[in-house]
N, C-alpha and C. Protein backbone atom coordinates (compact mmCIF):
# COMPACT_ATOMS: atom_id res chain seq x y z
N UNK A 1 12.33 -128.73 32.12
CA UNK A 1 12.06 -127.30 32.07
C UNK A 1 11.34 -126.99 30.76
N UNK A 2 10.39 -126.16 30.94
CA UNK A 2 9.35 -126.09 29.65
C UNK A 2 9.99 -124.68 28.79
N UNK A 3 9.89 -125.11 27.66
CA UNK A 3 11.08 -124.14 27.00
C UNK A 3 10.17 -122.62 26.63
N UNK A 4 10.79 -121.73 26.76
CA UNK A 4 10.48 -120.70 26.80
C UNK A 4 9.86 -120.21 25.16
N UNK A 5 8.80 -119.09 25.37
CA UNK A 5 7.83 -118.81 23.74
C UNK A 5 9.42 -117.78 23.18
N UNK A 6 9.18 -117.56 21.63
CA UNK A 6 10.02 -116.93 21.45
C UNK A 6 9.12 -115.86 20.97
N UNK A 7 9.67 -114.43 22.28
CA UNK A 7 9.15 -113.13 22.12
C UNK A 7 8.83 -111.80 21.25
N UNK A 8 9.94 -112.49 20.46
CA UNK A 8 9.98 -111.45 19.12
C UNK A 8 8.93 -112.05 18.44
N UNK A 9 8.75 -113.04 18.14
CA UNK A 9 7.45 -113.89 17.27
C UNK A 9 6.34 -113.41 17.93
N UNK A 10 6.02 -113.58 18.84
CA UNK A 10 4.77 -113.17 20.00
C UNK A 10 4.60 -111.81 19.96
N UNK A 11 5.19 -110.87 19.47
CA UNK A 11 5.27 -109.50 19.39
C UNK A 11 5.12 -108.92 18.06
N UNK A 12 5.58 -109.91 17.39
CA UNK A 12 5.50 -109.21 15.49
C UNK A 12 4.55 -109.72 15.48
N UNK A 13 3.48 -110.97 15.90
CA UNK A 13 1.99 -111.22 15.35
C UNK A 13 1.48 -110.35 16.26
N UNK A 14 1.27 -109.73 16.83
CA UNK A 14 0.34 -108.94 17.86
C UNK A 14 0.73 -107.43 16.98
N UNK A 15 1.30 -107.11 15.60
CA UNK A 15 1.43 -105.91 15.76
C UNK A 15 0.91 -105.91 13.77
N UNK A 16 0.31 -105.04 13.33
CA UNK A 16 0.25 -105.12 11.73
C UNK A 16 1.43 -104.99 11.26
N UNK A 17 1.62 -105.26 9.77
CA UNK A 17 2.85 -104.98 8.97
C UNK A 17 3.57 -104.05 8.93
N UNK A 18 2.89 -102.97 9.12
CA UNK A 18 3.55 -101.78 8.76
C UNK A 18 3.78 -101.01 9.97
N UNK A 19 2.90 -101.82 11.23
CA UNK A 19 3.67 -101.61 12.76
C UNK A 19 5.33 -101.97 12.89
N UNK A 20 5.29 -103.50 12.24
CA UNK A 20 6.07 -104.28 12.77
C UNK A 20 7.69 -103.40 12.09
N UNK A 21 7.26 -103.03 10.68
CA UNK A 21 8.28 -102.53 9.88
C UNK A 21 8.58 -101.08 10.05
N UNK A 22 7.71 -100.42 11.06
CA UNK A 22 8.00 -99.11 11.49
C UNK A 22 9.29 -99.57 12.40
N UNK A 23 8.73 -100.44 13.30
CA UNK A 23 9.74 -100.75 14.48
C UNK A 23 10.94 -101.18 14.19
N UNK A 24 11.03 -101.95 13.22
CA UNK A 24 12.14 -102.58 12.20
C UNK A 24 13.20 -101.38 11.75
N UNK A 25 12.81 -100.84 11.15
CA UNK A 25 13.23 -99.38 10.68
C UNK A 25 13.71 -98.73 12.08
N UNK A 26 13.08 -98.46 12.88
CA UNK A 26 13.96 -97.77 14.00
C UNK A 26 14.35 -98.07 14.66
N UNK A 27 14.47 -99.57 14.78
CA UNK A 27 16.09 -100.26 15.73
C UNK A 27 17.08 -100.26 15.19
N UNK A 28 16.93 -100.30 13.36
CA UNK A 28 17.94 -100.50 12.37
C UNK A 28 18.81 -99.17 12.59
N UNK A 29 17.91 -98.07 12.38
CA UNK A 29 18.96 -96.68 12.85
C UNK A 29 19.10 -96.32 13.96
N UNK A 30 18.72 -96.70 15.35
CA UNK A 30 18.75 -96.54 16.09
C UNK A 30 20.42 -97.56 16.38
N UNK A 31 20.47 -98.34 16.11
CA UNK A 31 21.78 -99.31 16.14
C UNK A 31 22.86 -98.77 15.15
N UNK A 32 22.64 -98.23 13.80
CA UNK A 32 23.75 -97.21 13.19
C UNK A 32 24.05 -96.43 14.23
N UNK A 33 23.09 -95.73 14.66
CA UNK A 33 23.44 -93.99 15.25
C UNK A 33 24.35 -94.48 16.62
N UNK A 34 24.13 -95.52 16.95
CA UNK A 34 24.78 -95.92 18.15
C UNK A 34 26.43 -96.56 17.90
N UNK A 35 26.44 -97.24 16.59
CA UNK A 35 27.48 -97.49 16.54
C UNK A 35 28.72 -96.17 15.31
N UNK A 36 28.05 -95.79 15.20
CA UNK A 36 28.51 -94.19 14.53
C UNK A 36 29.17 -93.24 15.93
N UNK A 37 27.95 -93.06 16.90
CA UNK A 37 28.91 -92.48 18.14
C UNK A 37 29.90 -93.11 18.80
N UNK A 38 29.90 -94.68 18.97
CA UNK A 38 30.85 -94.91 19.70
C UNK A 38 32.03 -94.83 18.51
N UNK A 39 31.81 -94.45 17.13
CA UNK A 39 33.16 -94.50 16.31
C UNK A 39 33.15 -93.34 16.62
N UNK A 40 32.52 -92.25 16.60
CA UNK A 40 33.37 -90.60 16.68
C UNK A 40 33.95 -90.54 18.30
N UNK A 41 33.00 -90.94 19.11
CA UNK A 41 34.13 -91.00 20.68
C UNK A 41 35.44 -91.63 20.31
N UNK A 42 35.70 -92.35 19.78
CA UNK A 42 37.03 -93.26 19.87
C UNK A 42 37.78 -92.63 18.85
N UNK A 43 37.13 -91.80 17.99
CA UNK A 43 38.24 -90.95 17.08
C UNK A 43 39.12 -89.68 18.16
N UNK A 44 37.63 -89.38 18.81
CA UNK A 44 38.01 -88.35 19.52
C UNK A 44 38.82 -88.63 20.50
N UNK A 45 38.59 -89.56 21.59
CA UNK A 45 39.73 -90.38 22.13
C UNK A 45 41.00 -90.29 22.08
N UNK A 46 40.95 -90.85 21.17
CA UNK A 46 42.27 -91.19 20.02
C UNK A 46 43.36 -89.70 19.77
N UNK A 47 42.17 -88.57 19.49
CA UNK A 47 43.11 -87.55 18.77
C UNK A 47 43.60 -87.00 20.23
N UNK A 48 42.50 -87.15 21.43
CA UNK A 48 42.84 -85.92 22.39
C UNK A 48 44.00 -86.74 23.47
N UNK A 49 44.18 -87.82 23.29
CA UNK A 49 45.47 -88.88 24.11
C UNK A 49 46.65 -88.65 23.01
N UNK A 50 46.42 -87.92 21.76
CA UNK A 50 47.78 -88.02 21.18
C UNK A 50 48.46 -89.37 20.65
N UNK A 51 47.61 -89.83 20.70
CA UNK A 51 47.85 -91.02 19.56
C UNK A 51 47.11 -91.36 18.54
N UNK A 52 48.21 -91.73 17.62
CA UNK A 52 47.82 -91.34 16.16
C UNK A 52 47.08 -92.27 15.86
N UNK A 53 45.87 -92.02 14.35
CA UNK A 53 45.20 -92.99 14.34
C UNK A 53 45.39 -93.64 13.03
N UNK A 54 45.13 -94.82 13.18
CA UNK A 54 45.91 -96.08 12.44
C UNK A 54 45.32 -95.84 11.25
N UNK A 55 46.05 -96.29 10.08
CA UNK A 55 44.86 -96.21 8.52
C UNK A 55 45.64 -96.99 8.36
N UNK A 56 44.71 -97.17 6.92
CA UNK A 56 44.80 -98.62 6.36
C UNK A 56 46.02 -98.42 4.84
């Protein structure tokens, strides 16, 4: 089986620097903002089931 190109490589040379680092930049917050909501759902979760939430 002939091994597959690796796509991210094939995609950052097809794009200039400051393409590539735009895109860079907005998966980076795009992946905070995503893991920021699933922490406020699970706070919220948490408070509206009445169970308390754990600290450290």
């Amino acid at each position: 089986m002939a091994s597959l190109p690796n796509l991210r490589r094939l995609f950052a040379n097809a794009r200039t620097e400051t393409e590539e680092s735009s895109y860079s930049r907005s998966a980076f917050w795009n992946l905070i903002l995503f893991v920021s909501s699933i922490a406020v759902f699970s706070v919220a979760a948490q408070r509206m089931s009445g169970r308390p939430i754990p600290s450290r």
